[in-house]
C-alpha atoms as a PDB file:
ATOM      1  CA  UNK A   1      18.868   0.001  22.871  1.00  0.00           C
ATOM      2  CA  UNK A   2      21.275  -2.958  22.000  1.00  0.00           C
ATOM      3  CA  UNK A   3      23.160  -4.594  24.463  1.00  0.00           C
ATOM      4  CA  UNK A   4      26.341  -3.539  23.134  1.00  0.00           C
ATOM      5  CA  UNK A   5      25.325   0.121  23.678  1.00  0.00           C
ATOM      6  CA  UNK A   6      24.191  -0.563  27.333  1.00  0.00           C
ATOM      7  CA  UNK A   7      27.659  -1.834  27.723  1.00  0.00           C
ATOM      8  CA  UNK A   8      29.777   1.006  26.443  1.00  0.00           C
ATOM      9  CA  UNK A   9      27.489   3.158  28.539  1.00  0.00           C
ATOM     10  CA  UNK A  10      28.136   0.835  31.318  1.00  0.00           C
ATOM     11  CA  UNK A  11      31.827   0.889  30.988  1.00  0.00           C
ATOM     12  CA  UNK A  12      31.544   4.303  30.095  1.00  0.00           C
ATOM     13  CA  UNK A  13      30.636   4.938  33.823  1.00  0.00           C
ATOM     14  CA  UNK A  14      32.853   2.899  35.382  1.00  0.00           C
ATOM     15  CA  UNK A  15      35.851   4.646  33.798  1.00  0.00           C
ATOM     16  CA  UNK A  16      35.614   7.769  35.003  1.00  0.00           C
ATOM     17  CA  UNK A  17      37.841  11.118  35.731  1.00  0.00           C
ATOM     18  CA  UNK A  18      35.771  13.471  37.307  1.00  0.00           C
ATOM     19  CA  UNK A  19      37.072  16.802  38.027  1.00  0.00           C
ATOM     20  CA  UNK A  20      35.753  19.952  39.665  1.00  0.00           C
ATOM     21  CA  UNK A  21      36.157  23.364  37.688  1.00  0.00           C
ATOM     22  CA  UNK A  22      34.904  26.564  39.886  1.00  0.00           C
ATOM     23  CA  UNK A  23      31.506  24.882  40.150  1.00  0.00           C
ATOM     24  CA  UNK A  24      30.802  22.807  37.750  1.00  0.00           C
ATOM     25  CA  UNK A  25      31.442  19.039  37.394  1.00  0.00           C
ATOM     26  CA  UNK A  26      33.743  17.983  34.350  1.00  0.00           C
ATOM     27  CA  UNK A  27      33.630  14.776  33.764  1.00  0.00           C
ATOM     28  CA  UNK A  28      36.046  12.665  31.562  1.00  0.00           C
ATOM     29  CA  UNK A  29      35.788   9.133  29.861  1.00  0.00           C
ATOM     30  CA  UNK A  30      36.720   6.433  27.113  1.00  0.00           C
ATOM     31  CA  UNK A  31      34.662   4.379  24.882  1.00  0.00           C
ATOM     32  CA  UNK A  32      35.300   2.104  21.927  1.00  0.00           C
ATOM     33  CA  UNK A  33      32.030   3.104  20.390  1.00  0.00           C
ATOM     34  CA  UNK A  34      28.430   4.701  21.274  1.00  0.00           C
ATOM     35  CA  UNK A  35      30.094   8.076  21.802  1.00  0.00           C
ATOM     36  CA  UNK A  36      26.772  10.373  21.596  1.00  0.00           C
ATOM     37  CA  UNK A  37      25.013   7.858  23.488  1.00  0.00           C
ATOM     38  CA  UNK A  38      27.564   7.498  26.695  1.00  0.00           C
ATOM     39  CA  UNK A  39      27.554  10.933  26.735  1.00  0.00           C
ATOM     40  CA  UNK A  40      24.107  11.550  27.028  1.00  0.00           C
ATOM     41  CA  UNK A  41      24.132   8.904  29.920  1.00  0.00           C
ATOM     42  CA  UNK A  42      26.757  10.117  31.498  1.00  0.00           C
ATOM     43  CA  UNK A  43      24.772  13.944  31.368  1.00  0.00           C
ATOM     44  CA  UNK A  44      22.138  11.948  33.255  1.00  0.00           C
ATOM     45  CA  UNK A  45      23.936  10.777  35.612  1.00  0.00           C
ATOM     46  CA  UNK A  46      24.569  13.943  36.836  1.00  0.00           C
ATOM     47  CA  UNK A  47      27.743  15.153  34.865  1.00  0.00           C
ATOM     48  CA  UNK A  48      28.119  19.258  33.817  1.00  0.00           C
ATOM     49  CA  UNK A  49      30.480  19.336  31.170  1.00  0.00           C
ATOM     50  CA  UNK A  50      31.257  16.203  29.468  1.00  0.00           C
ATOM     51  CA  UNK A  51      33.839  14.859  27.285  1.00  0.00           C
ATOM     52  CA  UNK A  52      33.647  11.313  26.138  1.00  0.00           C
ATOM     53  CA  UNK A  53      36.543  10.480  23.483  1.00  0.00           C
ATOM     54  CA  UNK A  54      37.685   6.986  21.501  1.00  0.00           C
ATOM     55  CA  UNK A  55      40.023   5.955  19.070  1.00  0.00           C
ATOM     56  CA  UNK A  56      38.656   4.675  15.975  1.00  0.00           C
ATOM     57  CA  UNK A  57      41.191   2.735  13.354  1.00  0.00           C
ATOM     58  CA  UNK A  58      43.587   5.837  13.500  1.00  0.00           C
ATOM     59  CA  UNK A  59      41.497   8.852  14.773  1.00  0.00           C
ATOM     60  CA  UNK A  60      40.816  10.310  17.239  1.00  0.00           C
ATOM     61  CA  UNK A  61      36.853  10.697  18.476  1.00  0.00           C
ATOM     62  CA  UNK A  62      35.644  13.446  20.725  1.00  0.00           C
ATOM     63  CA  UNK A  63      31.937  14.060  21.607  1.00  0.00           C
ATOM     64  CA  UNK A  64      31.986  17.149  23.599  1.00  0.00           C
ATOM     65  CA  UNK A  65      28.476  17.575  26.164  1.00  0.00           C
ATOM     66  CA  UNK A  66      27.397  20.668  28.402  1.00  0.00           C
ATOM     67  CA  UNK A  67      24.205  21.687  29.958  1.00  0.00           C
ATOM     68  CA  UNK A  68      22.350  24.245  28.117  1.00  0.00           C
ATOM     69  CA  UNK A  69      21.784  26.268  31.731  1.00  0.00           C
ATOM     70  CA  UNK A  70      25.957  26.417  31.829  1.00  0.00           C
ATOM     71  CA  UNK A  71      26.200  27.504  27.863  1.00  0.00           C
ATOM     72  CA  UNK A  72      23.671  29.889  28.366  1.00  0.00           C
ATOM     73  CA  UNK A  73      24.954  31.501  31.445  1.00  0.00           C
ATOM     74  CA  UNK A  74      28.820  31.641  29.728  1.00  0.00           C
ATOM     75  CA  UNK A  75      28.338  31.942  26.552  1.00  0.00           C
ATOM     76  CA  UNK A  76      29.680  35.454  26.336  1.00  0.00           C
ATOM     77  CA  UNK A  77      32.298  35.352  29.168  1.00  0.00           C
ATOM     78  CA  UNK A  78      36.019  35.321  28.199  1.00  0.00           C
ATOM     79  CA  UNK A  79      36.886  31.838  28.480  1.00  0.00           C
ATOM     80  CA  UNK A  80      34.815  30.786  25.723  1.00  0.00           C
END
């Protein structure tokens, strides 16, 4: 990986809002770039539901993340 994606990842982590929901662990952050990648990191580091956003010239970026065993379970319940 490039250093400039080891940095937004890095950044990425240090910039955190980290929420509980029930039992999961939401995490929130913001990146300039490397969206799919930070999130993925982020997922590693031990994250549940993940949302990493950006702005990019004049939108908005989101790159949504949850763990397949907390889609799978929910995926039919109410909230979704």
């Amino acid at each position: 990986m490039a250093l400039t994606g080891r940095i937004a990842r890095l950044k990425a982590a240090n910039i955190l809002c980290i929420l509980t929901f029930d039992e999961w662990l939401v995490v929130f952050s913001n990146v300039n770039s490397y969206y799919a990648s930070t999130a993925r990191a982020l997922l590693n580091l031990g994250a549940q539901i993940l949302i990493v956003g950006g702005k990019r010239k004049e939108s908005l970026i989101i790159n949504m993340r949850v763990l397949s065993g907390i889609f799978y379970k929910n995926r039919y319940s109410s909230w979704m």
